[in-house]
C-alpha atoms as a PDB file:
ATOM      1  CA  UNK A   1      90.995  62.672 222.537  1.00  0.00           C
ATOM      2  CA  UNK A   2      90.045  63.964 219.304  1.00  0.00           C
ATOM      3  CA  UNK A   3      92.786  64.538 216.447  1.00  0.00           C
ATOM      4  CA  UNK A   4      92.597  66.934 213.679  1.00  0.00           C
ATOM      5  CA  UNK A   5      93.177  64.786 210.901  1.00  0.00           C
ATOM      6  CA  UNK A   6      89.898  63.086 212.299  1.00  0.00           C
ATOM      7  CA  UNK A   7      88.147  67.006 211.964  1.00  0.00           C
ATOM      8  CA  UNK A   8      87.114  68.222 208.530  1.00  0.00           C
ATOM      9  CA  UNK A   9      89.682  69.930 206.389  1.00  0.00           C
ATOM     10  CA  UNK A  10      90.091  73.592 207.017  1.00  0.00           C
ATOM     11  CA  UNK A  11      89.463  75.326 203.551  1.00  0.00           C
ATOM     12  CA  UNK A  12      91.723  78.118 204.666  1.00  0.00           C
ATOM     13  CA  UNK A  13      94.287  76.478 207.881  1.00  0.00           C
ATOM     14  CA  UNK A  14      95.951  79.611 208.127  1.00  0.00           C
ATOM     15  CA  UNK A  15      93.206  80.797 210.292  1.00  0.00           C
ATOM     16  CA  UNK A  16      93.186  77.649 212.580  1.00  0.00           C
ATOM     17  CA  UNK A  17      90.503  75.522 213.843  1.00  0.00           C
ATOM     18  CA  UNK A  18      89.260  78.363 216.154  1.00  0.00           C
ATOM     19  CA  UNK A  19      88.336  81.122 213.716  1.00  0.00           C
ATOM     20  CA  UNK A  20      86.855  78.145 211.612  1.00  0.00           C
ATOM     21  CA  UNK A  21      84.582  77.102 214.809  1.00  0.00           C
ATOM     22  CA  UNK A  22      83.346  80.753 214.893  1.00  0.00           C
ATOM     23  CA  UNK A  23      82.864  81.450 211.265  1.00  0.00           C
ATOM     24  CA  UNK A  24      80.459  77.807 211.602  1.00  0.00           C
ATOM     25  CA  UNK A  25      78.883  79.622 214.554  1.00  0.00           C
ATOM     26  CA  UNK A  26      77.905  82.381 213.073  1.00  0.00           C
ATOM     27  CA  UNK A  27      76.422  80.992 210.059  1.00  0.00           C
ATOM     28  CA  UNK A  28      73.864  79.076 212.771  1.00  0.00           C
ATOM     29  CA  UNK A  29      72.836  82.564 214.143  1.00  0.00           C
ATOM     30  CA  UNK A  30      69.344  83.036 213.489  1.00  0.00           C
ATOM     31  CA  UNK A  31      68.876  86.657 214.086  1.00  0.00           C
ATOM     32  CA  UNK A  32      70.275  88.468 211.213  1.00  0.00           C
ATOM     33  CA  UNK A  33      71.585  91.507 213.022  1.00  0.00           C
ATOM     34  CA  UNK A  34      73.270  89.744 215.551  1.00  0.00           C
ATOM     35  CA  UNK A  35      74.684  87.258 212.634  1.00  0.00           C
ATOM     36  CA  UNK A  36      76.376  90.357 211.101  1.00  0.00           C
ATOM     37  CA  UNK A  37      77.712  91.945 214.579  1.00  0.00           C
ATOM     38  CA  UNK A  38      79.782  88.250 214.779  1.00  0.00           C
ATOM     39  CA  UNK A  39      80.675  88.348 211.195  1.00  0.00           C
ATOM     40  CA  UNK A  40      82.272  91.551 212.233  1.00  0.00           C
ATOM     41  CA  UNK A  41      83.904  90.551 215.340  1.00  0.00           C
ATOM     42  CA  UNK A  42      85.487  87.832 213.411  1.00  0.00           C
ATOM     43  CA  UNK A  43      86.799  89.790 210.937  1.00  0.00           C
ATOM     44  CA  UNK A  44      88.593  92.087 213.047  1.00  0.00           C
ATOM     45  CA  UNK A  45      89.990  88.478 214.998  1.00  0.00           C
ATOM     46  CA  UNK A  46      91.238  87.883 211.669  1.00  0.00           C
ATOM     47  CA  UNK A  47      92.615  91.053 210.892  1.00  0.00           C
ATOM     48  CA  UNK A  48      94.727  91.345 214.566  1.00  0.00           C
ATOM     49  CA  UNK A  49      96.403  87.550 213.263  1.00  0.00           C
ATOM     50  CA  UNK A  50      98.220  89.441 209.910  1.00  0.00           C
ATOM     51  CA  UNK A  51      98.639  93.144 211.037  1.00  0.00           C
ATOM     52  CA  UNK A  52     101.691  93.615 208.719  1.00  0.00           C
ATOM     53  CA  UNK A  53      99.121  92.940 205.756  1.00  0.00           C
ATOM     54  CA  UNK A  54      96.942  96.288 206.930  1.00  0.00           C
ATOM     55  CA  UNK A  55      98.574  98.176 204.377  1.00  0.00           C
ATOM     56  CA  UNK A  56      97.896  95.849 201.601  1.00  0.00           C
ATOM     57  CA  UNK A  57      95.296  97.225 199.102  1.00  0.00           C
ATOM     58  CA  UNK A  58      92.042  95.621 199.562  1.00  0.00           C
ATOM     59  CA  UNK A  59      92.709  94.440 202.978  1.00  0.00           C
ATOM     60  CA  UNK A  60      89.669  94.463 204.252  1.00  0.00           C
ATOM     61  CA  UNK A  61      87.871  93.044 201.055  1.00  0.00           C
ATOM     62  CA  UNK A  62      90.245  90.052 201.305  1.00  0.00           C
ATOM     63  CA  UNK A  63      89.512  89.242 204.625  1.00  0.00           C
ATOM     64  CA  UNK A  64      85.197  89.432 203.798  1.00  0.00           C
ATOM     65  CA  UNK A  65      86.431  87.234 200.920  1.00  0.00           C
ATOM     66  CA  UNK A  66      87.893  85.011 203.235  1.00  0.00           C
ATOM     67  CA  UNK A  67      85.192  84.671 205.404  1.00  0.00           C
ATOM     68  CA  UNK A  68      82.885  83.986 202.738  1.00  0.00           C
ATOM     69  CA  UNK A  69      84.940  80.901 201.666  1.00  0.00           C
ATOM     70  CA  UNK A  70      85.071  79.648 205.183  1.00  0.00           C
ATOM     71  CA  UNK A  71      81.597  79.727 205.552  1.00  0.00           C
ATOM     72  CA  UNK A  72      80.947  77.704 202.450  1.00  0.00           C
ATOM     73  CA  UNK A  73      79.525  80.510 201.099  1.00  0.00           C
ATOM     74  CA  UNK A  74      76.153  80.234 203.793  1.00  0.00           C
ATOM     75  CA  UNK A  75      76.755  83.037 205.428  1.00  0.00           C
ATOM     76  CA  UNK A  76      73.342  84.723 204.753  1.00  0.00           C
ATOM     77  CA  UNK A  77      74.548  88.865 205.351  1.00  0.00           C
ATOM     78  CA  UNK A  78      74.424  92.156 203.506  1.00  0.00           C
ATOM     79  CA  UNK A  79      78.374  92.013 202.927  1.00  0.00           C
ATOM     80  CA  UNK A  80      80.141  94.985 202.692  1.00  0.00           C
ATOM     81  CA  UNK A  81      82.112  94.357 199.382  1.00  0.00           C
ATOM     82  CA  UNK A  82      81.319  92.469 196.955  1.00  0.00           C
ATOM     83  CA  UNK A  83      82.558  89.271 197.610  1.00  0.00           C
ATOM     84  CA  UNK A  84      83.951  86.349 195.177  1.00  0.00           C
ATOM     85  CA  UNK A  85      82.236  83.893 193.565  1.00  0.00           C
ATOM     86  CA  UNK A  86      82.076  80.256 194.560  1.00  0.00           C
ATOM     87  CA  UNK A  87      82.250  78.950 190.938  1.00  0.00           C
ATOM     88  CA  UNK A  88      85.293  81.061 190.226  1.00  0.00           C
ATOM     89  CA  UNK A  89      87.201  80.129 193.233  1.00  0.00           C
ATOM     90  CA  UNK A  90      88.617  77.194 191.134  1.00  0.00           C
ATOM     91  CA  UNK A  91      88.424  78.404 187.773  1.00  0.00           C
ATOM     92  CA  UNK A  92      91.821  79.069 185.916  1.00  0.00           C
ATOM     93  CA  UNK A  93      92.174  82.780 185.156  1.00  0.00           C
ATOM     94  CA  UNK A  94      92.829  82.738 181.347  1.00  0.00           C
ATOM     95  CA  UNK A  95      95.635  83.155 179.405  1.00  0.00           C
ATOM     96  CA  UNK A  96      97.920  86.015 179.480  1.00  0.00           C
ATOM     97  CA  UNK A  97      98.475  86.674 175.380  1.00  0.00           C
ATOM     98  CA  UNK A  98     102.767  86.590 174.670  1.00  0.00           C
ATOM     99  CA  UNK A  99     103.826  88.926 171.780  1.00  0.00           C
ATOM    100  CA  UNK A 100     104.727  87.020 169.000  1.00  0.00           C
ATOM    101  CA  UNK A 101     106.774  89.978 167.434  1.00  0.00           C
ATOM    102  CA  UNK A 102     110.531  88.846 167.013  1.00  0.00           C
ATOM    103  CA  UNK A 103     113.251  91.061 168.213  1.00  0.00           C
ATOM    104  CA  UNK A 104     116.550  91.094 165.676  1.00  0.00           C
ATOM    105  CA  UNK A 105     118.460  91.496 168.620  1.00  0.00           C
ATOM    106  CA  UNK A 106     118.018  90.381 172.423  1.00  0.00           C
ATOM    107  CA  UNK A 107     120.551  92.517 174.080  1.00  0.00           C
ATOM    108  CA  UNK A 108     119.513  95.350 172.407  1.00  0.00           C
ATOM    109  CA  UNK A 109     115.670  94.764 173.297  1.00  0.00           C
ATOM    110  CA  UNK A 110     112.388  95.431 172.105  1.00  0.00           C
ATOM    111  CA  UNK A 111     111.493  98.871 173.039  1.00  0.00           C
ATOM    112  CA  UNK A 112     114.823 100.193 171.608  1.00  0.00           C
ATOM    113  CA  UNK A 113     113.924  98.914 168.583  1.00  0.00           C
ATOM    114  CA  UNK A 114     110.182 100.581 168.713  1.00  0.00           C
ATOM    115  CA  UNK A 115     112.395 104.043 169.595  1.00  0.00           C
ATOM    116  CA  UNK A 116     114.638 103.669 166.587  1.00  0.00           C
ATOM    117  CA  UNK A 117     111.486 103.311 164.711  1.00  0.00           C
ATOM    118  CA  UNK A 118     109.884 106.905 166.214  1.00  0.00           C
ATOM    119  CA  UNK A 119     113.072 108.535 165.646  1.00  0.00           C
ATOM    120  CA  UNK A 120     112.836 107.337 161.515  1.00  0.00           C
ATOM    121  CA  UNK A 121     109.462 109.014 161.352  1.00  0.00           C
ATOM    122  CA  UNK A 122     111.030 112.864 163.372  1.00  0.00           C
ATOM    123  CA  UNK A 123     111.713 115.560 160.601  1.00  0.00           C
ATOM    124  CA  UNK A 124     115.332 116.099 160.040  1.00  0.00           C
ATOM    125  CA  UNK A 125     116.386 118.666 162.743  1.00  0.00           C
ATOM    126  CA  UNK A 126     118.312 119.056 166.287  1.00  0.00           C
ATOM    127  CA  UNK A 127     115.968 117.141 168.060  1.00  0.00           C
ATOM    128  CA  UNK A 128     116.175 113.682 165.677  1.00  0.00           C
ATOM    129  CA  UNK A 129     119.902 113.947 165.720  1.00  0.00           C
ATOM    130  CA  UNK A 130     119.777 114.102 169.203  1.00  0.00           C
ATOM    131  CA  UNK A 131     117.480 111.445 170.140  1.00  0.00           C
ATOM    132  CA  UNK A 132     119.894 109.153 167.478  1.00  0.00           C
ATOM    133  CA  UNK A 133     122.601 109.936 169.633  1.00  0.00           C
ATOM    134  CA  UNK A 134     121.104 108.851 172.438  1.00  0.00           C
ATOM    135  CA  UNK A 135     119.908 105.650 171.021  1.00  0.00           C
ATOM    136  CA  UNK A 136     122.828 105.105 169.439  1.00  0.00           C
ATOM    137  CA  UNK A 137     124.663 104.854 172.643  1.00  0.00           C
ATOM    138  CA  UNK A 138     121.994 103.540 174.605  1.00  0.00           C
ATOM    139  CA  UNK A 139     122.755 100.516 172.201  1.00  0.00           C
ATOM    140  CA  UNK A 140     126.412 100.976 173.223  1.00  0.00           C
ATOM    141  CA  UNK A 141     125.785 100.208 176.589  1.00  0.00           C
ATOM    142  CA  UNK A 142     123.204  97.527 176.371  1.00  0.00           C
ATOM    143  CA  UNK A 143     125.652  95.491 173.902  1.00  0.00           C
ATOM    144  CA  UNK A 144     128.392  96.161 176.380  1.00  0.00           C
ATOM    145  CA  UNK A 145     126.098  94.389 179.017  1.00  0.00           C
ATOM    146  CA  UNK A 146     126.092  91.375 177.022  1.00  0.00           C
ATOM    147  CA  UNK A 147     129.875  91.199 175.802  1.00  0.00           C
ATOM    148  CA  UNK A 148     131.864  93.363 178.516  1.00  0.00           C
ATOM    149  CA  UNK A 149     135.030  93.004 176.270  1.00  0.00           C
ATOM    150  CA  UNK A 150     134.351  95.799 173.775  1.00  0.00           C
ATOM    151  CA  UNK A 151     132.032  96.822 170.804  1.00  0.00           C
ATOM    152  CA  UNK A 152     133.408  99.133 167.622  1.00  0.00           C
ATOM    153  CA  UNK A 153     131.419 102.052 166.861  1.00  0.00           C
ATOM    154  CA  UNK A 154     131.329 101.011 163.458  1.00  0.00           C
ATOM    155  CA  UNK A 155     129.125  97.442 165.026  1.00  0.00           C
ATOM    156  CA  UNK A 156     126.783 100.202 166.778  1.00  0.00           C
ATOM    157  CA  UNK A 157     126.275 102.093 163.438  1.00  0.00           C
ATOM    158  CA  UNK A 158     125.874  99.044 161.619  1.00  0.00           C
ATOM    159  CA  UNK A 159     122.940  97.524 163.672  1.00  0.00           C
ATOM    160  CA  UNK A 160     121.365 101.223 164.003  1.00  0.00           C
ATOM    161  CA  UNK A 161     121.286 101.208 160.465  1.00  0.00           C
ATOM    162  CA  UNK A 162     119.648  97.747 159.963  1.00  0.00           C
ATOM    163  CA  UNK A 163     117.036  98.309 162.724  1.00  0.00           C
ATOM    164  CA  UNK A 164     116.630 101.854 161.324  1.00  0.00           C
ATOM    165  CA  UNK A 165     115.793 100.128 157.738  1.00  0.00           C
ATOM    166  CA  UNK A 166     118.299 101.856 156.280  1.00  0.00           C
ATOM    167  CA  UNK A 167     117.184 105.774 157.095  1.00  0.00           C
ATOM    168  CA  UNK A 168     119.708 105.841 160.101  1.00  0.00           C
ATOM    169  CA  UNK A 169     123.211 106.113 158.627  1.00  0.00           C
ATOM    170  CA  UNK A 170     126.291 106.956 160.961  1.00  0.00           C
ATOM    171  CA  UNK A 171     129.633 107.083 160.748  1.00  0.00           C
ATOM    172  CA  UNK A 172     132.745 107.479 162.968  1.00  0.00           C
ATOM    173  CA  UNK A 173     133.618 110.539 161.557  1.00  0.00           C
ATOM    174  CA  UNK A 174     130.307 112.169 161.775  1.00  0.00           C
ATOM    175  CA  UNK A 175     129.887 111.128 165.607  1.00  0.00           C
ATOM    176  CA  UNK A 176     131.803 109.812 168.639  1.00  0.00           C
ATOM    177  CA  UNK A 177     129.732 107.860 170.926  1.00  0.00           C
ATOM    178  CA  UNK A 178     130.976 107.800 174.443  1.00  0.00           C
ATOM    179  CA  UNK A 179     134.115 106.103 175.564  1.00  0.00           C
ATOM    180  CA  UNK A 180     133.948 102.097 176.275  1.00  0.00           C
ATOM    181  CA  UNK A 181     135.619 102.488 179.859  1.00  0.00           C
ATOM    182  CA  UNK A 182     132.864 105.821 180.880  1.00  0.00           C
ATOM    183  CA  UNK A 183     130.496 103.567 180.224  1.00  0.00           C
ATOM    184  CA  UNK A 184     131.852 100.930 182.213  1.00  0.00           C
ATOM    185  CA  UNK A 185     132.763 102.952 184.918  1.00  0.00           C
ATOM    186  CA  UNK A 186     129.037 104.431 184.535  1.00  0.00           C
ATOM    187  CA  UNK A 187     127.846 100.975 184.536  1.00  0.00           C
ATOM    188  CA  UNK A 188     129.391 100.045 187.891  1.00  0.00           C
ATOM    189  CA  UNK A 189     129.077 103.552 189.479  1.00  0.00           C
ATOM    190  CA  UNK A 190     125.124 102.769 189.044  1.00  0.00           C
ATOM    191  CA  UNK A 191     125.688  98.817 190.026  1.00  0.00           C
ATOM    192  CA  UNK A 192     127.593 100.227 193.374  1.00  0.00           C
ATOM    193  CA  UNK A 193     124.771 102.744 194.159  1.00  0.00           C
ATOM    194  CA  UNK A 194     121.985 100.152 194.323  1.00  0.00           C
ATOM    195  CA  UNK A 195     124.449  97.677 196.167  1.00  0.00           C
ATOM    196  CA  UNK A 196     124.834 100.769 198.970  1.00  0.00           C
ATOM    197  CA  UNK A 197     120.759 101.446 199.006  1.00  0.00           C
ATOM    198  CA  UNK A 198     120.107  98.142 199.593  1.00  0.00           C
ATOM    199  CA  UNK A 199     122.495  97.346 202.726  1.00  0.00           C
ATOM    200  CA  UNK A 200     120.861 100.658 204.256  1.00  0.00           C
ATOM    201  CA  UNK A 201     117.562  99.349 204.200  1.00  0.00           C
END
């Protein structure tokens, strides 16, 4: 009785031993059209074993990739996509760069403060003031997501005006941002919606 763990290592076991016995086959095929005919056959075996995958992107390419890595990279055929590399199979893809740019405040986020910035640079006129005011409680709301309690007005106008640099200046009696508990009630409206969309999938 033979054992597996007496068997070489399968460079890809979620095929099994069997799809590995073919793809070893087929790489001792000497006629090169027949070679590619059970490349082909054994892609569409391979396909049949992950059918929810079909409508991944790149199917297809994946499973040619596959095959190429099964066969150690001997399989001598015209491939129909370009397949991966041995030497990069184990390389380490590099480095994804982080933004080093601090953000004054978390809760309120990064591209919040880049849209406070765009709104400093709009000419005085209806459409600044009412991007500001949409900013401005759009700030509201993301504090309020952080500390549920409450949050002044006067705290909003405060922060706009630091992140602004000083060319954003508010006040409470130049304009009411919306009410604490509407944006609460918004804020759970939105959180029940999602809740409902999910339990109907």
């Amino acid at each position: 009785m033979e054992y597996n763990t007496a068997e070489k290592t399968l460079p890809l076991p979620e095929y099994g031993r069997n799809i590995q016995n073919m793809v070893d086959y087929c790489v001792t095929i000497e006629d090169r059209q027949e070679r590619k005919r059970c490349a082909d056959t054994i892609i569409n075996i391979m396909g049949n074993m992950f059918p929810h995958l079909r409508d991944v992107n790149d199917f297809k390419h994946i499973l040619w990739d596959h095959l190429a890595i099964m066969a150690d990279f001997k399989l001598d055929i015209d491939y129909p996509y370009e397949i991966v590399k041995k030497e990069d199979l184990h390389s380490r893809p590099s480095k994804i760069p982080y933004g080093n740019a601090r953000i004054r405040y978390r809760h309120y986020g990064k591209t919040l403060e880049q849209m406070i910035q765009k709104a400093t640079e709009l000419q005085e006129g209806e459409e600044r003031d009412q991007l500001i005011k949409l900013l401005a409680n759009q700030m509201k709301k993301s504090f309020l997501a952080w500390n549920k309690e409450s949050v002044d007005d006067e705290k909003i106008f405060k922060d706009l005006h630091e992140l602004s640099k000083g060319k954003i200046s508010l006040s409470t009696d130049e304009y009411k941002l919306t009410e604490v508990r509407d944006l609460l009630a918004r804020n759970n409206t939105n959180t029940n919606r999602k809740n409902h969309s999910r339990k109907g999938r």
